[in-house]
Protein backbone atom coordinates (compact mmCIF):
# COMPACT_ATOMS: atom_id res chain seq x y z
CA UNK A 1 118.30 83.87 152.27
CA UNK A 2 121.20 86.34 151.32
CA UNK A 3 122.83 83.11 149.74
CA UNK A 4 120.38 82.34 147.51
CA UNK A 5 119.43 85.75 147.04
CA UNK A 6 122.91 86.67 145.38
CA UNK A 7 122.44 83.17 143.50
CA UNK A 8 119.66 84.56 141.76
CA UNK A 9 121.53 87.62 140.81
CA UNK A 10 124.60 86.07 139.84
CA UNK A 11 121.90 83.92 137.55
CA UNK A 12 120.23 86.97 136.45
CA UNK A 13 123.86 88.86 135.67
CA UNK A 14 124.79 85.54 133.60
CA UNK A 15 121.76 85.72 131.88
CA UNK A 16 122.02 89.54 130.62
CA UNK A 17 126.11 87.87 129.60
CA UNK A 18 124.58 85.51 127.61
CA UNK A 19 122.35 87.77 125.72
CA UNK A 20 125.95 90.29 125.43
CA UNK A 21 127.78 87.28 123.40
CA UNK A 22 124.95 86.57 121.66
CA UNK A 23 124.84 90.65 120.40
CA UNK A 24 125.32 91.40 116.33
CA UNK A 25 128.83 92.25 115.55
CA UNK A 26 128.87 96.36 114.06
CA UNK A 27 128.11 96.27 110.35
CA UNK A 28 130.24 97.56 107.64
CA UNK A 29 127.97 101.04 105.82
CA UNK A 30 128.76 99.22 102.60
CA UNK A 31 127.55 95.46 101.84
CA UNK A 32 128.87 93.26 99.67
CA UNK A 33 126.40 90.50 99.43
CA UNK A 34 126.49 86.95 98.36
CA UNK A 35 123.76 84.44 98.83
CA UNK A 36 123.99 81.08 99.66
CA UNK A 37 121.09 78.38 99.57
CA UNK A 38 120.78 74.45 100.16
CA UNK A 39 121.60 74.03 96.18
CA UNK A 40 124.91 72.57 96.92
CA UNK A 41 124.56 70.25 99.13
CA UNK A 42 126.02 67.25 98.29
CA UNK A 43 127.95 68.82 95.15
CA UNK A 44 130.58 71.04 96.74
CA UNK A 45 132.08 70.98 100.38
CA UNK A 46 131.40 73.62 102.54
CA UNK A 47 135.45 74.19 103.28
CA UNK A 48 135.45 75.28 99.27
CA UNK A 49 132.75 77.89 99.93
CA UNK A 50 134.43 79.39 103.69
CA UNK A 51 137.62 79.03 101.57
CA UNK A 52 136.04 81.42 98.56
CA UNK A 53 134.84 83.75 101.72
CA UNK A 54 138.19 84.01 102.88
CA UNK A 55 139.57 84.93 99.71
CA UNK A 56 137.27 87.75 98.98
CA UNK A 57 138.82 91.06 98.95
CA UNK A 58 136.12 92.99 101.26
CA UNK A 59 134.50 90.61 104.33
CA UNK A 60 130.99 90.14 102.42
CA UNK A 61 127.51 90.24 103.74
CA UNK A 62 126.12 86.09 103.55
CA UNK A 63 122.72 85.56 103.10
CA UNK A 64 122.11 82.05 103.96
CA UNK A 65 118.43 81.17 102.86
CA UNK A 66 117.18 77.94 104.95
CA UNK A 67 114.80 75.35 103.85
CA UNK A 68 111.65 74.59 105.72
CA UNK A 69 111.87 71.27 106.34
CA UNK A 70 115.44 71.57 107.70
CA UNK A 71 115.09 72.41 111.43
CA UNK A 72 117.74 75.64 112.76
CA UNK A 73 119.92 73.56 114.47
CA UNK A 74 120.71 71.50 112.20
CA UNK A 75 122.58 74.93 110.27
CA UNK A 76 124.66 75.28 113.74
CA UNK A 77 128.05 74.18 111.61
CA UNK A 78 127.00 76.13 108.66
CA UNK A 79 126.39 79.23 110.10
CA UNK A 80 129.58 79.01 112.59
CA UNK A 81 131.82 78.14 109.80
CA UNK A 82 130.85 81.33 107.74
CA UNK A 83 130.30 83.23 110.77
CA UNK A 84 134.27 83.47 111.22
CA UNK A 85 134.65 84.89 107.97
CA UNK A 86 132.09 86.94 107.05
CA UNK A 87 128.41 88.45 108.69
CA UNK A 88 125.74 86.62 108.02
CA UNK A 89 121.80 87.61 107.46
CA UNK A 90 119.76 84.59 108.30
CA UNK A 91 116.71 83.94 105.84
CA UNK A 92 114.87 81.45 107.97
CA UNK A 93 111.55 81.56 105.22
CA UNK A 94 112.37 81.90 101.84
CA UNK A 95 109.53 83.73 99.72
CA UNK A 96 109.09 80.28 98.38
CA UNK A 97 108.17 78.74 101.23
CA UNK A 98 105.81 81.40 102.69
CA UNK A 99 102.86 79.59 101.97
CA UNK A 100 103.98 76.31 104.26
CA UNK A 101 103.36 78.68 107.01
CA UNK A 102 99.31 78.52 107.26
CA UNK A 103 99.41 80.65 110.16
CA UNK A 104 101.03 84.49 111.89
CA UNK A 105 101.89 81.96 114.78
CA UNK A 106 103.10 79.30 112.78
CA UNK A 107 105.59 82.09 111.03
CA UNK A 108 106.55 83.24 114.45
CA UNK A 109 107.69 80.22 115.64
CA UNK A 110 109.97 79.18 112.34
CA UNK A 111 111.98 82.77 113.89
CA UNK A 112 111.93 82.19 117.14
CA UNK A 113 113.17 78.35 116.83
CA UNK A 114 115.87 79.99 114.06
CA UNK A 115 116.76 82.57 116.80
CA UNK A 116 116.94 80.39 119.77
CA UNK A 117 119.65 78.26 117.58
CA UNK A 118 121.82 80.66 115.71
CA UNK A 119 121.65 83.90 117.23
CA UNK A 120 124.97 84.08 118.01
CA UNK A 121 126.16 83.78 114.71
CA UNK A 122 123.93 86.37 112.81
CA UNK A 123 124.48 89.83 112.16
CA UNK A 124 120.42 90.69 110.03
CA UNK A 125 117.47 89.01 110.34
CA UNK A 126 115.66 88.64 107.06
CA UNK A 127 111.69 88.98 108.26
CA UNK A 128 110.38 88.85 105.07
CA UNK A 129 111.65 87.90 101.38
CA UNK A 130 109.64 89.35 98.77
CA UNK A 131 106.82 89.98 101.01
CA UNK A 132 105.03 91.77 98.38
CA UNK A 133 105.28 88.83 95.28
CA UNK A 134 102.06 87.63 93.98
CA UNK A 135 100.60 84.87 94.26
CA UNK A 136 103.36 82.52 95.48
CA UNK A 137 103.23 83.51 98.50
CA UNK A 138 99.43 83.56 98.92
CA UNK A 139 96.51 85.53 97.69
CA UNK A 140 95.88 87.35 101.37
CA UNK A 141 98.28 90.10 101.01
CA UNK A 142 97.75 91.39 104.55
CA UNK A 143 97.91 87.78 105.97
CA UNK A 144 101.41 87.96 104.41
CA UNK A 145 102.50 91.13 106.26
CA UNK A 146 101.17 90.31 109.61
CA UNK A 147 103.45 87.15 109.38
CA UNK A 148 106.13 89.45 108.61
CA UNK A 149 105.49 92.00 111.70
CA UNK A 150 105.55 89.53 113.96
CA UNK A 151 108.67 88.10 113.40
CA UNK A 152 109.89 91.89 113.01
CA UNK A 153 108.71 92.53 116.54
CA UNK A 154 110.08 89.09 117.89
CA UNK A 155 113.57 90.28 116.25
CA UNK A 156 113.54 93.86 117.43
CA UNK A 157 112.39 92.60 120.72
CA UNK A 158 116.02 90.85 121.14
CA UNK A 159 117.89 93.97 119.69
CA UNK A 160 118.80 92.77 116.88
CA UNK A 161 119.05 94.03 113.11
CA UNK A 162 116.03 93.37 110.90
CA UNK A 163 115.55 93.48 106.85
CA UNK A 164 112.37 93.18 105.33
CA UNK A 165 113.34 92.23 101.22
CA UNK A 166 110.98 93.51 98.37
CA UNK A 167 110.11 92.82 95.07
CA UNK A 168 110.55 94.42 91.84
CA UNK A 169 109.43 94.00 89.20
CA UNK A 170 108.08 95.32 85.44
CA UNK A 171 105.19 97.43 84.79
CA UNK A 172 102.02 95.35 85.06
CA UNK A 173 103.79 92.21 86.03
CA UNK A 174 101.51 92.43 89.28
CA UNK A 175 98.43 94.23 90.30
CA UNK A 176 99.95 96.20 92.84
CA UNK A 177 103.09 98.51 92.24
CA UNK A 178 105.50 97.61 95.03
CA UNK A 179 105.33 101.21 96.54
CA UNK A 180 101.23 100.73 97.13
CA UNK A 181 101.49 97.53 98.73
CA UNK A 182 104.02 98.34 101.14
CA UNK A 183 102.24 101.64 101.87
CA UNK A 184 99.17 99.81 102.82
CA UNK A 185 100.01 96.73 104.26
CA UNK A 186 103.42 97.53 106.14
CA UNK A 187 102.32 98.57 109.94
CA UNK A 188 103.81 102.10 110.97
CA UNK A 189 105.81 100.52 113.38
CA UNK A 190 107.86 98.79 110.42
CA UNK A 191 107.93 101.56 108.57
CA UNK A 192 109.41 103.57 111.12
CA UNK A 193 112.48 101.59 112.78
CA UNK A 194 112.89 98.63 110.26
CA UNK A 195 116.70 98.75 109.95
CA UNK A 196 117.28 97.33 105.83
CA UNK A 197 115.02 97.44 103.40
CA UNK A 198 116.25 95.83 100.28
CA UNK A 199 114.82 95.11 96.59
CA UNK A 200 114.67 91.70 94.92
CA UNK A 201 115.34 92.20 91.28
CA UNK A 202 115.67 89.64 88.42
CA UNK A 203 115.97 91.23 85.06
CA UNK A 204 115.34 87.71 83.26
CA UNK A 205 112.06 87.59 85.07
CA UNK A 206 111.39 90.98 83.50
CA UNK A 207 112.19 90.84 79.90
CA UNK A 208 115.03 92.67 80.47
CA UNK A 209 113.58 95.85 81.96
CA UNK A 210 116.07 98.14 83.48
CA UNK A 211 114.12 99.73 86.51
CA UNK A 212 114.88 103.64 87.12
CA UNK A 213 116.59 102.85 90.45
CA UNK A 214 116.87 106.44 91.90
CA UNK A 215 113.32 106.94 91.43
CA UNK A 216 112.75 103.62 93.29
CA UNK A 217 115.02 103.87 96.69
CA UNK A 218 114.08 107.48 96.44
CA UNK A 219 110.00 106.48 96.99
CA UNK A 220 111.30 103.86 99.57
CA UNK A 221 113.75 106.34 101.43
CA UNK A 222 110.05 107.96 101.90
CA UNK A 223 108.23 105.26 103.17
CA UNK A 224 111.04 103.70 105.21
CA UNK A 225 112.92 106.99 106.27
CA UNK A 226 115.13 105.26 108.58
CA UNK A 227 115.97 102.69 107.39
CA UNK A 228 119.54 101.56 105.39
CA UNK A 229 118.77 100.75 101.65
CA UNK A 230 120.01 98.20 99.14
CA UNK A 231 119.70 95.60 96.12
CA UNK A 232 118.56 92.55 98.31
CA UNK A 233 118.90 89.75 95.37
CA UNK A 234 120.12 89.24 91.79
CA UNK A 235 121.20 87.16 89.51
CA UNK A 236 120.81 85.32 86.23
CA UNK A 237 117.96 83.25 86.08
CA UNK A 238 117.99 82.34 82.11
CA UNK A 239 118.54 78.51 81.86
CA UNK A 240 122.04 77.88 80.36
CA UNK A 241 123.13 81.67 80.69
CA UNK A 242 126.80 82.02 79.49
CA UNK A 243 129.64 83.20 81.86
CA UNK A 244 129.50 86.17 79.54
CA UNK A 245 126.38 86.75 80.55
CA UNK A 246 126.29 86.31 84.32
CA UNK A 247 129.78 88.80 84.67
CA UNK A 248 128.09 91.50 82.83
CA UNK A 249 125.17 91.35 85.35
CA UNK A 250 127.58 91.10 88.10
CA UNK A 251 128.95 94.30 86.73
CA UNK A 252 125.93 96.07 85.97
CA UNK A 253 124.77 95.29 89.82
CA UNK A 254 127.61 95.52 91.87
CA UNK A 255 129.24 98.77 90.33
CA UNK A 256 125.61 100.56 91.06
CA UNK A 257 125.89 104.02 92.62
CA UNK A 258 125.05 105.35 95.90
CA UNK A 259 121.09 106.26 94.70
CA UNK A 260 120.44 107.92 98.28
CA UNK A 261 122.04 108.94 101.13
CA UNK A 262 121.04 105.90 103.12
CA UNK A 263 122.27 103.03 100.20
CA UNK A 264 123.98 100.66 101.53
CA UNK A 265 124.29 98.25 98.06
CA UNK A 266 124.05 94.55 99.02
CA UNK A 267 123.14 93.12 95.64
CA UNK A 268 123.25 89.16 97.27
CA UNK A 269 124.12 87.23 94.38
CA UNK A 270 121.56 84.20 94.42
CA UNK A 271 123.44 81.79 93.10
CA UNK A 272 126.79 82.45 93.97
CA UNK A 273 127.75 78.74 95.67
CA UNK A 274 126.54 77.39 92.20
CA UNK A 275 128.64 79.68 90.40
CA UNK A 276 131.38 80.79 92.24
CA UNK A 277 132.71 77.57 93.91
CA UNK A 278 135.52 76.69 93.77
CA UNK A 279 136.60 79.88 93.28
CA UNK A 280 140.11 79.76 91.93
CA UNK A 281 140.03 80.72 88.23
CA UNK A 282 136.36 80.92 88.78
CA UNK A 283 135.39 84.13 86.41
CA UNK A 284 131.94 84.79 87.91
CA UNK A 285 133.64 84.89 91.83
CA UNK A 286 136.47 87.14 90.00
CA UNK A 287 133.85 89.75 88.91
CA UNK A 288 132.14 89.92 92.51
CA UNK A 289 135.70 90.82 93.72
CA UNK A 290 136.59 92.91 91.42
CA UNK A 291 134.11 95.32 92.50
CA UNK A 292 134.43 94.74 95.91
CA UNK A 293 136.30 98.10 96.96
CA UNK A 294 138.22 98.23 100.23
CA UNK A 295 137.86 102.07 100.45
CA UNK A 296 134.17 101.49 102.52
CA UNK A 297 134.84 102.12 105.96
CA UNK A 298 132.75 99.65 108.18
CA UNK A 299 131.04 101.53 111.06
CA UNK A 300 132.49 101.24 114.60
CA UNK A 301 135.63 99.00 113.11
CA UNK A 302 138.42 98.68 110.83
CA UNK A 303 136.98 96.08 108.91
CA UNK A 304 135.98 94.99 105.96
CA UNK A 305 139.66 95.24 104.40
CA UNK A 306 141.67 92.13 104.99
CA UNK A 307 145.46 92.21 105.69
């Protein structure tokens, strides 16, 4: 009995181990963000886009956005590749894709399947992109943040980091200003401990409207007092945009100031794979480096300046 007592303990103790190696790695205070989708498959090789990681002057934030129809596991070599060169926050449901989830169960399970496969390679959990975007995502605007609170509480429930992503966007584009919605249909719970709340903004989608940015994180520094702030996607969405073009955006974005005390930036290029790989003489992956600046101290280690 004592034999297979202490077997079950020694089980027990390996189990807890596995859930240690399987822990987030500490997070810089300052992101740098790139994002990377399945647009390149099959057009660039994925040693050109750990080798444009590598080169970056700061060890960036990766959002890798995965397609529904491509089960977790089958991003294992993805996600350790980039994993040894930069953190990673995993996207498992693209805005996009929200509606190809017909159920808060069905939602669950696309982040618990993602989290049983590449936990140990991701830093952030994305729970919900855009949560509060019309109409593609569905009409049932509560329906849409229940299936983001459960995957919330399925993330925090393994201690690890979540972001919920939001969207911006001109006056009377939507119904709902982005403040009311996630006022009424975020849970309190959310609101509360929710560890990165960032803003999706495209300016193309927009007609060009430049947002007043400290009156925005200010209002969501007030509904989401503890949590880390930042730009959670840009980019240039104008078919054909020039290189002109996409470098002044890259400026305009990644050269914002700290709006709040809790800003972390971000700013996740979208299409940065289509853009910025290969990167050597690559102008677009110049001006995301450019601006990357060393000086941010990551919390708990030396990183994000490489040697």
């Amino acid at each position: 009995m004592q034999h297979k007592n202490a077997a079950l303990v020694f089980t027990g103790i390996l189990t807890v181990l596995s859930g240690i190696v399987h822990a987030a790695r500490p997070l810089p205070d300052f992101f740098y963000g790139v994002t990377i989708d399945d647009g390149w498959e099959g057009k660039i090789k994925p040693i050109h886009i750990t080798d444009a990681l590598k080169a970056m002057p700061v060890k960036p934030v990766v959002r890798i956005v995965m397609s529904a129809e491509k089960p977790p596991a089958e991003y294992k070599k993805l996600f350790a590749a980039i994993h040894r060169t930069a953190y990673i926050m995993a996207t498992p449901v693209d805005s996009s894709e929200m509606k190809k989830y017909p159920t808060v169960s069905a939602y669950l399970k696309r982040f618990e399947s993602s989290y049983q496969a590449l936990a140990e390679y991701v830093d952030i959990w994305e729970i919900g992109n855009e949560i509060n975007g019309e109409n593609w995502l569905g009409n049932n605007p509560q329906f849409i943040a229940d299936k983001a609170a459960a995957a919330y509480r399925y993330i925090r429930s393994k201690k690890a980091a979540t972001a919920l992503t939001t969207y911006y966007f001109a006056p009377n584009m939507q119904k709902t200003t982005m403040r009311n919605w996630l006022a009424r249909h975020i849970p309190a719970d959310m609101k509360q401990h929710v560890d990165y709340v960032f803003v999706s903004y495209y300016e193309d989608d927009n007609n060009g409207f430049q947002p007043d940015w400290k009156n925005v994180f200010n209002e969501l520094q007030t509904l989401f007092p503890h949590a880390k702030l930042g730009i959670g996607e840009c980019g240039n969405t104008r078919k054909n945009a020039s290189v002109e073009s996409k470098t002044d955006m890259i400026r305009h974005y990644y050269s914002m100031p700290k709006y709040t005390p809790n800003y972390v930036g971000g700013y996740f290029w979208w299409y940065w794979v289509q853009d910025s790989v290969p990167h050597q003489g690559n102008k677009v992956w110049e001006e995301i480096s450019k601006h990357m600046k060393p000086h941010r101290k990551a919390v708990s280690e030396k990183y994000p300046t490489r040697n």
